[in-house]
C-alpha atoms as a PDB file:
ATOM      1  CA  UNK A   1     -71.028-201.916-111.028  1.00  0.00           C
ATOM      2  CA  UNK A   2     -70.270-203.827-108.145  1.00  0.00           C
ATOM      3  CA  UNK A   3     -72.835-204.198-104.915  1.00  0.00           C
ATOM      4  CA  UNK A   4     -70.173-202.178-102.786  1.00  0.00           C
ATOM      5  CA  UNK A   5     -69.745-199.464-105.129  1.00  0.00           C
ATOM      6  CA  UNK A   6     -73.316-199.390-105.420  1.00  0.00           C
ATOM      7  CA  UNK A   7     -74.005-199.068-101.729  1.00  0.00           C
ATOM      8  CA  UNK A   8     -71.188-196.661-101.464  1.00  0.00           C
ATOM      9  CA  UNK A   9     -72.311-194.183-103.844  1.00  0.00           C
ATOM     10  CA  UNK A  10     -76.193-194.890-102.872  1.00  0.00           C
ATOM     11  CA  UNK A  11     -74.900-194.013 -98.751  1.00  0.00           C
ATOM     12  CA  UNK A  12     -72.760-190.547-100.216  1.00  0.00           C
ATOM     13  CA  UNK A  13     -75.574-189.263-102.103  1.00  0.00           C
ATOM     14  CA  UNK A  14     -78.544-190.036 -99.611  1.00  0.00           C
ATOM     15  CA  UNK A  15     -75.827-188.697 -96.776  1.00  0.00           C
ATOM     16  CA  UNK A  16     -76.333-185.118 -98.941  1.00  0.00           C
ATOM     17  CA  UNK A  17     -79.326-185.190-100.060  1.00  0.00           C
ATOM     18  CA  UNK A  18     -80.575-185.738 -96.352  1.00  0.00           C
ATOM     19  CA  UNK A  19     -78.422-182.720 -94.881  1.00  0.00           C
ATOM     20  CA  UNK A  20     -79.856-180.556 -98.095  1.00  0.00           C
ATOM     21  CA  UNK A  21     -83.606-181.939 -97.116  1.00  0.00           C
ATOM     22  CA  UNK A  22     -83.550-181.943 -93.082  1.00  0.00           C
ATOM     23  CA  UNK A  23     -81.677-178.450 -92.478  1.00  0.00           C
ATOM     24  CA  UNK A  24     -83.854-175.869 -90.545  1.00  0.00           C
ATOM     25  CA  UNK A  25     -84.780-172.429 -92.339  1.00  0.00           C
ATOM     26  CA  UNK A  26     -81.860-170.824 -90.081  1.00  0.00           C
ATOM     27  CA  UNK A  27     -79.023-173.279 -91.579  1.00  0.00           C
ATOM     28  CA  UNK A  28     -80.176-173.269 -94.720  1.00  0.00           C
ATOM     29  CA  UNK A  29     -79.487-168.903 -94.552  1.00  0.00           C
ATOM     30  CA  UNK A  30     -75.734-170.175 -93.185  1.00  0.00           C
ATOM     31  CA  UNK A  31     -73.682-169.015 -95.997  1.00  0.00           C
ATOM     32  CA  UNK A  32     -70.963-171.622 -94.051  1.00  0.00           C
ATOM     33  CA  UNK A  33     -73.403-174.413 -94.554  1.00  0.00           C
ATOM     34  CA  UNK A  34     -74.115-174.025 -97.631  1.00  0.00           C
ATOM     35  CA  UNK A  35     -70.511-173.682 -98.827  1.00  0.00           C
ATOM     36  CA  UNK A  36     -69.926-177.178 -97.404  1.00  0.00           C
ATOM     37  CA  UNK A  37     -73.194-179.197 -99.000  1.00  0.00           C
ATOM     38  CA  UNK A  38     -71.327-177.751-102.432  1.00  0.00           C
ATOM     39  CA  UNK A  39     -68.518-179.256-101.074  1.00  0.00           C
ATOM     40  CA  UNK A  40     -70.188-182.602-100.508  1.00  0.00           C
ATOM     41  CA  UNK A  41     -71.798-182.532-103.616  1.00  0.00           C
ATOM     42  CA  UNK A  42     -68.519-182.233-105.458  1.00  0.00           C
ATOM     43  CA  UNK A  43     -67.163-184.795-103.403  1.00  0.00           C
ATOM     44  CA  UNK A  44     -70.076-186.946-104.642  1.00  0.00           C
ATOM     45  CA  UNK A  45     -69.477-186.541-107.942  1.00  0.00           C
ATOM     46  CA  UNK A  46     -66.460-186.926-108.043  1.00  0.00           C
ATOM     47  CA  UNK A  47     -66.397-189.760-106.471  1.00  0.00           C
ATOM     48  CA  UNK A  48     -68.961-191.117-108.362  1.00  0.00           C
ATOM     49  CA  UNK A  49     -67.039-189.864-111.526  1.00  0.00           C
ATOM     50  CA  UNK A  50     -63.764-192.032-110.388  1.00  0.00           C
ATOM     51  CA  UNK A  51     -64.949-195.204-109.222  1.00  0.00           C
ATOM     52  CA  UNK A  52     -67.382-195.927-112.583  1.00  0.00           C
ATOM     53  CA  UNK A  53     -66.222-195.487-116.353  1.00  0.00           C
ATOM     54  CA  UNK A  54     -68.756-193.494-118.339  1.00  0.00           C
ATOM     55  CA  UNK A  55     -70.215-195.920-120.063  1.00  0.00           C
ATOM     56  CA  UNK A  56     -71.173-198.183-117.136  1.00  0.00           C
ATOM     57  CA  UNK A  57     -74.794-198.882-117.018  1.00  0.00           C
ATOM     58  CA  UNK A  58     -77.545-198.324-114.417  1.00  0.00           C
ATOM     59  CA  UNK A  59     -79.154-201.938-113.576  1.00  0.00           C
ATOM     60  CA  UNK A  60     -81.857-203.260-116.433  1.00  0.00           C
ATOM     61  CA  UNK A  61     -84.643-205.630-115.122  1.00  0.00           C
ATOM     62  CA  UNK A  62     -86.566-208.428-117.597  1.00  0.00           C
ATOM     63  CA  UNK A  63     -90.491-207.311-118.413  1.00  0.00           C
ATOM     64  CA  UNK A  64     -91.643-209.271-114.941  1.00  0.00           C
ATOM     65  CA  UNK A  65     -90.513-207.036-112.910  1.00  0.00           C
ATOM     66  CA  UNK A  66     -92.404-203.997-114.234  1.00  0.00           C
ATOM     67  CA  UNK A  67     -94.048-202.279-111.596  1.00  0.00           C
ATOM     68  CA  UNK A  68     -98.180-202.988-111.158  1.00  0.00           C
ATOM     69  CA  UNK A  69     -98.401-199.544-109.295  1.00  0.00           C
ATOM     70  CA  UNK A  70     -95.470-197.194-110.800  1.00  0.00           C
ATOM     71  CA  UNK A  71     -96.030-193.933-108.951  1.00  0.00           C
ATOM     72  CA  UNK A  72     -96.111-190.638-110.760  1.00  0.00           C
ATOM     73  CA  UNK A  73     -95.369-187.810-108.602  1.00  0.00           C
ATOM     74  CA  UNK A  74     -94.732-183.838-109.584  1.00  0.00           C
ATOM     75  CA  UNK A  75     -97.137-182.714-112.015  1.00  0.00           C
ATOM     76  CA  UNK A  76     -99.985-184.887-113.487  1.00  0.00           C
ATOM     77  CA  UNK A  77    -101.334-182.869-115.660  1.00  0.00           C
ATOM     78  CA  UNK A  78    -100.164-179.225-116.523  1.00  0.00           C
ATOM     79  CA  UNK A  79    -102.506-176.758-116.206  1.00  0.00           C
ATOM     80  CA  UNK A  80    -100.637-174.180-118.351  1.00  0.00           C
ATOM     81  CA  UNK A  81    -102.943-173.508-121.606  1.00  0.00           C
ATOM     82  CA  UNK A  82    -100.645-174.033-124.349  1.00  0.00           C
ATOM     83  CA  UNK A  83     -99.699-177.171-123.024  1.00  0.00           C
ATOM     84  CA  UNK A  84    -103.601-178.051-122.723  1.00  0.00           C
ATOM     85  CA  UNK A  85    -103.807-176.945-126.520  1.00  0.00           C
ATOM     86  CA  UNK A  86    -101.141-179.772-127.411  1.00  0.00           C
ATOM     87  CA  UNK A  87    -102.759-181.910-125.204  1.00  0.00           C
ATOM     88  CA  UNK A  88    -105.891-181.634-126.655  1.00  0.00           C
ATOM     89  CA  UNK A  89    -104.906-182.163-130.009  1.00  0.00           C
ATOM     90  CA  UNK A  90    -102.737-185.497-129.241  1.00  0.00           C
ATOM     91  CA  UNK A  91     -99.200-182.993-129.499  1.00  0.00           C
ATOM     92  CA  UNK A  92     -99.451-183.019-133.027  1.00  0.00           C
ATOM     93  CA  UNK A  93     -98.384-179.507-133.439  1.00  0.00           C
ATOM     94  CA  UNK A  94     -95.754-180.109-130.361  1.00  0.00           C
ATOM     95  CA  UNK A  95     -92.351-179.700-131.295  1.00  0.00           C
ATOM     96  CA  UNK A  96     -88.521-180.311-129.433  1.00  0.00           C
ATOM     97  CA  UNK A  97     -86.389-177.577-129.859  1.00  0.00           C
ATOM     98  CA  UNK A  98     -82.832-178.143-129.604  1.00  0.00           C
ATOM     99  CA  UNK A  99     -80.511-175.003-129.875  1.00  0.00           C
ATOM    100  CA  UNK A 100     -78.131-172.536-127.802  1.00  0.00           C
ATOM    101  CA  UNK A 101     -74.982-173.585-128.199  1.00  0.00           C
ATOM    102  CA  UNK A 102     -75.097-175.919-131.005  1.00  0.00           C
ATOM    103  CA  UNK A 103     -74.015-175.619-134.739  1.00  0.00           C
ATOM    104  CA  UNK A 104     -77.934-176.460-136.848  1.00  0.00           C
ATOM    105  CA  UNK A 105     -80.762-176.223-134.520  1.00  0.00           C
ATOM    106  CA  UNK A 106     -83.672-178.542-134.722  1.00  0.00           C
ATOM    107  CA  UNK A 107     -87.490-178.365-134.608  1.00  0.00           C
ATOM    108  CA  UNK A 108     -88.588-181.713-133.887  1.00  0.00           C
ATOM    109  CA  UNK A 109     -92.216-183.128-134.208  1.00  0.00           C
ATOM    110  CA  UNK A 110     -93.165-186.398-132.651  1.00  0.00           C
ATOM    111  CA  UNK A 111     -92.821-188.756-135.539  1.00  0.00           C
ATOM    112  CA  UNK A 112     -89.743-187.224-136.176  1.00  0.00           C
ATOM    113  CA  UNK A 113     -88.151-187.978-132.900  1.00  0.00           C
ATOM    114  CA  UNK A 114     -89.667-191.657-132.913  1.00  0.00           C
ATOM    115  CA  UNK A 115     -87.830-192.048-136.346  1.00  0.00           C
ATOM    116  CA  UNK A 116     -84.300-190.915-134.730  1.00  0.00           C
ATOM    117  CA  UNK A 117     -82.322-193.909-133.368  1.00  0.00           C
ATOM    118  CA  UNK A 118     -83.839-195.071-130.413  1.00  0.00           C
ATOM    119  CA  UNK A 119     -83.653-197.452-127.571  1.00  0.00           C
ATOM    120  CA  UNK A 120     -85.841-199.593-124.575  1.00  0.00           C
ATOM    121  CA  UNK A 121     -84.172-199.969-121.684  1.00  0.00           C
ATOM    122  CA  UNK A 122     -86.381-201.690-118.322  1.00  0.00           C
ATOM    123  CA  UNK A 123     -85.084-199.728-114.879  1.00  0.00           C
ATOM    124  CA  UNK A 124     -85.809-198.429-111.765  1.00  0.00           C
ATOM    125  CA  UNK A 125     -86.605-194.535-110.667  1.00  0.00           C
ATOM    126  CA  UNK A 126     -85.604-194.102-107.470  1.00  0.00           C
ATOM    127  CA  UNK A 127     -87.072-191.238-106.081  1.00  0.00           C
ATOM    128  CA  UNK A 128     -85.754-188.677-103.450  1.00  0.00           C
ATOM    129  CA  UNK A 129     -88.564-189.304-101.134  1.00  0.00           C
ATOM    130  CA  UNK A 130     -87.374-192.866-100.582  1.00  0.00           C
ATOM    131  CA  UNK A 131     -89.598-195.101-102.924  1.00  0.00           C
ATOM    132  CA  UNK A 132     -88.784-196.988-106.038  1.00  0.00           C
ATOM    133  CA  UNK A 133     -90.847-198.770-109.462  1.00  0.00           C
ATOM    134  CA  UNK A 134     -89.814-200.560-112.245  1.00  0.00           C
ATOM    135  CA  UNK A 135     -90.455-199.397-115.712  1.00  0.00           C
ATOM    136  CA  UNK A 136     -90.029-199.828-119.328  1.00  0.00           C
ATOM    137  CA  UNK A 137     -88.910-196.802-121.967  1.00  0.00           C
ATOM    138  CA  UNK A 138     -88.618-196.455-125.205  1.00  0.00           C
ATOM    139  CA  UNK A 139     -87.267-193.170-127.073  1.00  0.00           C
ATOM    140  CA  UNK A 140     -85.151-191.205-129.397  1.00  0.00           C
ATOM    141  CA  UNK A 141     -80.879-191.273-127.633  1.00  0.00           C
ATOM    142  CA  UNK A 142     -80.022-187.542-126.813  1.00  0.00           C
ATOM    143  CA  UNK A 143     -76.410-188.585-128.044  1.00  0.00           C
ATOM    144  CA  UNK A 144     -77.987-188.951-131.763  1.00  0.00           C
ATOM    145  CA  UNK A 145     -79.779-185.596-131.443  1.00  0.00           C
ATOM    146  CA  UNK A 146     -76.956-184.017-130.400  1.00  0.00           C
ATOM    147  CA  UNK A 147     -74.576-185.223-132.728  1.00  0.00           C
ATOM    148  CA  UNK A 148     -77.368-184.601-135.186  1.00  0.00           C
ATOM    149  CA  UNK A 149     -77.667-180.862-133.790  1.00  0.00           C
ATOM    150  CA  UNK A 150     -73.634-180.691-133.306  1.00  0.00           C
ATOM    151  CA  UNK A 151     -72.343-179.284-130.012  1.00  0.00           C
ATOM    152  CA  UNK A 152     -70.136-175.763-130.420  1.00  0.00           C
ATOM    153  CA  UNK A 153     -66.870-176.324-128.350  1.00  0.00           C
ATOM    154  CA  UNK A 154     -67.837-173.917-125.445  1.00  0.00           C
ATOM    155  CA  UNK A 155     -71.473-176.450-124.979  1.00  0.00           C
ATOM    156  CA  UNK A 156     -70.451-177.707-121.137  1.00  0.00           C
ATOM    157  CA  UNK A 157     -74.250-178.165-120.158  1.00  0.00           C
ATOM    158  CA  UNK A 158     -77.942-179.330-121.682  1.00  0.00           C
ATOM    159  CA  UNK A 159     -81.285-177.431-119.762  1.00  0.00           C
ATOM    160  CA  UNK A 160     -84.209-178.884-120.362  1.00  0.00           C
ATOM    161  CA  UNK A 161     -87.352-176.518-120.645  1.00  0.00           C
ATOM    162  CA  UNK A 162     -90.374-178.074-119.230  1.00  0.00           C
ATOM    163  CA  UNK A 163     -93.805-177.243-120.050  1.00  0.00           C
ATOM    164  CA  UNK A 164     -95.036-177.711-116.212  1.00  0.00           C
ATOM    165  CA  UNK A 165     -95.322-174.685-113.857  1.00  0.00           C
ATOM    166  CA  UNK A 166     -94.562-176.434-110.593  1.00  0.00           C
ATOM    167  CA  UNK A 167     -94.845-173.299-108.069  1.00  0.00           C
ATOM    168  CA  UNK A 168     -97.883-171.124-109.496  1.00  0.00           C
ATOM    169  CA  UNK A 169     -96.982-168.471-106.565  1.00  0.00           C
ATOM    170  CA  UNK A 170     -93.340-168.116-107.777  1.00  0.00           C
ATOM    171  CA  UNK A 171     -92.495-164.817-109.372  1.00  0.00           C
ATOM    172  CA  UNK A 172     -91.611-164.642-113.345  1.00  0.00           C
ATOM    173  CA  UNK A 173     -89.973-168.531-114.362  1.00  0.00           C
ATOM    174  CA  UNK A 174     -89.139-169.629-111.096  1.00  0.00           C
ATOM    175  CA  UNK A 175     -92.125-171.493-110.959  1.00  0.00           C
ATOM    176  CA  UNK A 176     -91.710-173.717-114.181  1.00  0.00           C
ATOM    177  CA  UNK A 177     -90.171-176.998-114.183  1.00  0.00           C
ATOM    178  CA  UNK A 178     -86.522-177.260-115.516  1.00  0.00           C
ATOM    179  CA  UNK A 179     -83.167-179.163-115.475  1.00  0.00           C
ATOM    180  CA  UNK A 180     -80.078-179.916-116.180  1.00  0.00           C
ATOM    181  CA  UNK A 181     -77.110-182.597-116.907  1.00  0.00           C
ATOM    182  CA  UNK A 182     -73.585-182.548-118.140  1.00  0.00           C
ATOM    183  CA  UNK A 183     -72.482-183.780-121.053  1.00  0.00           C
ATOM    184  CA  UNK A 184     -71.079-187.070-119.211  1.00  0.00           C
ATOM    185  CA  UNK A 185     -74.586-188.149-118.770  1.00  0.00           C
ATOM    186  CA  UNK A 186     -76.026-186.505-122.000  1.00  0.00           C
ATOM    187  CA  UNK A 187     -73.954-188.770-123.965  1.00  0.00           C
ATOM    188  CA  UNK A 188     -74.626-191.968-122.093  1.00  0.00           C
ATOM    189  CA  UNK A 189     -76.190-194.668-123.472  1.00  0.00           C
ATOM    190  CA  UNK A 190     -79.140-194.521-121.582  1.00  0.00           C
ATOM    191  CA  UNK A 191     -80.075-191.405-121.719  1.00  0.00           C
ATOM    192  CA  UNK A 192     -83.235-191.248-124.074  1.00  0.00           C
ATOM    193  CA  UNK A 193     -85.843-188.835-124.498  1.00  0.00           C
ATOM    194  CA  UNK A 194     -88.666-191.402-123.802  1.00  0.00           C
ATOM    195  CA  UNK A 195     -92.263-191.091-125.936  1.00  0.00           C
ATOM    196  CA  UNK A 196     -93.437-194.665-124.732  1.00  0.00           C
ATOM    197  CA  UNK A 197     -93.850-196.599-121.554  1.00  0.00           C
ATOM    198  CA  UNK A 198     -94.519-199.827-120.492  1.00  0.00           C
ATOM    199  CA  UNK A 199     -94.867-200.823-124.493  1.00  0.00           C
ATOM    200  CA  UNK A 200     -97.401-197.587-125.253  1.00  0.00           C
ATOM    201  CA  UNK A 201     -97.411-193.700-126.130  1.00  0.00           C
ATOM    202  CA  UNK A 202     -96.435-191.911-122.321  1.00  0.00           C
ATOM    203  CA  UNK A 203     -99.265-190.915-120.292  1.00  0.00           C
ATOM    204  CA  UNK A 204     -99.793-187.302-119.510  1.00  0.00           C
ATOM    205  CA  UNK A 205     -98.939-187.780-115.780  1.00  0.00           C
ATOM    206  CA  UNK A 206     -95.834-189.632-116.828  1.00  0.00           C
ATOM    207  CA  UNK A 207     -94.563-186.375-118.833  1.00  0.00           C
ATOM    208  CA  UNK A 208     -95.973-186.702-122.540  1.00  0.00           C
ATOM    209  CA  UNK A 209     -95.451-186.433-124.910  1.00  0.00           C
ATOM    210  CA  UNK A 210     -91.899-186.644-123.911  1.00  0.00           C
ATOM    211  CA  UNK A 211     -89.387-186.912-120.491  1.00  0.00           C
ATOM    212  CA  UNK A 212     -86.221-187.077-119.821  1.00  0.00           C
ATOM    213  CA  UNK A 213     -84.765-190.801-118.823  1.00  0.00           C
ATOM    214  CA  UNK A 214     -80.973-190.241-117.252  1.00  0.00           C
ATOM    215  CA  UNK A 215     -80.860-193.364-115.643  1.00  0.00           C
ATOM    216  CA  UNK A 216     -78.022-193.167-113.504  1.00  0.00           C
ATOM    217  CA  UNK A 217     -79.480-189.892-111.168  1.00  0.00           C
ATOM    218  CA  UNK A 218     -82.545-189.641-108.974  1.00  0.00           C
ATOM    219  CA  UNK A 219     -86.192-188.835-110.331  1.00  0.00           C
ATOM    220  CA  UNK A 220     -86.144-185.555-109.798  1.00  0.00           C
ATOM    221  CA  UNK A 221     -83.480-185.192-113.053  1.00  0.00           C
ATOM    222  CA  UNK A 222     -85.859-187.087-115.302  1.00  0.00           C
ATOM    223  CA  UNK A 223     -87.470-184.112-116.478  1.00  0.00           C
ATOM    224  CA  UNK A 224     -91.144-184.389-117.849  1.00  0.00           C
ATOM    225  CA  UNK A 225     -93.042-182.611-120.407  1.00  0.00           C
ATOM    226  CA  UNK A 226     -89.643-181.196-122.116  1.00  0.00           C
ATOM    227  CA  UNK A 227     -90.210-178.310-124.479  1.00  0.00           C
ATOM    228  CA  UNK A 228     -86.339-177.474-125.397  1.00  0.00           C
ATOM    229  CA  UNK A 229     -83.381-178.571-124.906  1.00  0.00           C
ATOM    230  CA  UNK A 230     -80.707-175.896-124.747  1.00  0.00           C
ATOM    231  CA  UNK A 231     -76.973-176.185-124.981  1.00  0.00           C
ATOM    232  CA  UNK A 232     -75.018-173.709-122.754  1.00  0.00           C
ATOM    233  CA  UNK A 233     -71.711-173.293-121.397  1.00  0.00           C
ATOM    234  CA  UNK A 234     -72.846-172.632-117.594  1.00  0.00           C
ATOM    235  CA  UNK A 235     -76.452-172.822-116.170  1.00  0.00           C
ATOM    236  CA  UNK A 236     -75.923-169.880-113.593  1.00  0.00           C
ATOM    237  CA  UNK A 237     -77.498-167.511-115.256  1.00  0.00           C
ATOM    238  CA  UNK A 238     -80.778-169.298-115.589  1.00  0.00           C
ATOM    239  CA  UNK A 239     -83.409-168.779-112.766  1.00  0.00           C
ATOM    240  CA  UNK A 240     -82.046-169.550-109.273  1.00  0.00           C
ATOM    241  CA  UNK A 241     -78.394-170.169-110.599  1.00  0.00           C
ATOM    242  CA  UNK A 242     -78.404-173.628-109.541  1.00  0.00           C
ATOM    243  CA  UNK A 243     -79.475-175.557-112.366  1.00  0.00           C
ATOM    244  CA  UNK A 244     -83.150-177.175-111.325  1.00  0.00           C
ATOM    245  CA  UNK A 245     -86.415-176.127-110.646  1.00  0.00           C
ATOM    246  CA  UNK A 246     -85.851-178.073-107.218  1.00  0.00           C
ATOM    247  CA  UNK A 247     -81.735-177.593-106.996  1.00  0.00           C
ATOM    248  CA  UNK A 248     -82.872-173.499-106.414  1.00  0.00           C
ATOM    249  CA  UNK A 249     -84.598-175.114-103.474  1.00  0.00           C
ATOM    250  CA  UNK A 250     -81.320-176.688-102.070  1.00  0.00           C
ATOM    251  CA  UNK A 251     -81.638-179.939-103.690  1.00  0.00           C
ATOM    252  CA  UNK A 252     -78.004-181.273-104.957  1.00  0.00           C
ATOM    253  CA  UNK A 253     -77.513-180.441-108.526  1.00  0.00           C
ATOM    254  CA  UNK A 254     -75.902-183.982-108.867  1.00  0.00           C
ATOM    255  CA  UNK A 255     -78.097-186.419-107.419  1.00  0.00           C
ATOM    256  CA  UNK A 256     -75.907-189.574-108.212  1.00  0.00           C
ATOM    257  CA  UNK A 257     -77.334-193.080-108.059  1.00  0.00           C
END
């Protein structure tokens, strides 16, 4: 990707993500308001969409510019008691489920993912506050699962089930962590479910035993401490309708680097 392109896609999405952030409890209620941030997002990803082929990478950096200090923000350390259990344990009982809308579900244990084609990619997670660090992944490509697990035709989206509950005061699952990408980005080549970082096993506040790495959207996608992976035709349907733990609390849903 070019520097311009860059900067121009970079300017679009931080344009919409800071009219999503900054608007004032009344705006947000605007039903006007919020039918044009949609439209921006589109805008953004389309834009995005037809300026860069789908197989054009996010930046990679050489081991020297790993951050010292690489910030982990969200949850550190879920408090939720099955996830202690695995925790406590070293996740040997932990296991990836991959189903919905896919032809041979799979139950995945950690050594079983680590054998699955993998990949280590060095990049930078920008986050939607405004910082960035530099870090190294290694983990199992989502494109080999999935071709593993085999997509049904109607599969549009993948929502990834965290074990975190973000917002302990939320009512029912609108507290718990989740996400979700297209199948644009769930077939890129970086796109990994990472299990290491920086060379060993994920920390706990870094989202072990595994996260999400989609390497071409902002941190908030990069979903930690994923419990399932599900394949569905449309995310409405699934807490606040818009696809994210934070997108039901007006984030974009495409978040575009």
């Amino acid at each position: 990707m070019t520097a311009n392109r860059r900067r121009l896609l970079s300017g679009a999405g931080a344009s919409l993500m800071g009219l999503v952030l900054a608007g004032c409890d009344r705006l947000n209620r605007s039903e006007a308001v919020q039918a044009t941030l949609a439209r921006a997002e589109d805008l953004t990803l389309a834009t995005q969409r037809a300026l860069l082929s789908r197989t054009s990478l996010a930046k990679e950096f050489e081991p020297k510019d790993i951050s010292d200090d690489f910030r982990a923000n969200g949850t550190t350390n879920p408090g939720d008691p099955a996830y202690q259990a695995l925790a406590a344990e070293g996740f040997e009982s932990w296991r990836l489920i991959i189903d919905g809308l896919v032809e041979r579900p799979l139950s995945l244990s950690l050594s079983d993912l680590r054998a699955r084609p993998a990949r280590t990619q060095i990049t930078r997670h920008d986050c939607v506050e405004g910082w960035s660090s530099i870090g190294q992944w290694t983990g199992a490509r989502l494109a080999a699962l999935l071709e593993e697990a085999g997509l049904r035709p109607q599969a549009r989206y993948l929502v990834f089930h965290c074990a975190d509950t973000l917002d302990p005061n939320a009512p029912g699952e609108m507290g718990r962590y989740y996400e979700s990408i297209d199948l644009v980005d769930a077939f890129h080549l970086q796109t990994i479910l990472a299990y290491d970082m920086n060379g060993a096993p994920l920390p706990v506040r870094y989202g072990a035993p595994v996260r999400l790495r989609v390497e071409r959207q902002l941190g908030y996608k990069h979903a930690k401490y994923v419990m399932r992976i599900e394949a569905v035709e449309s995310f409405e349907a699934f807490r606040g309708g818009q696809g994210g733990f934070w997108e039901d609390r007006g984030y974009a849903w495409y978040a575009g680097v």
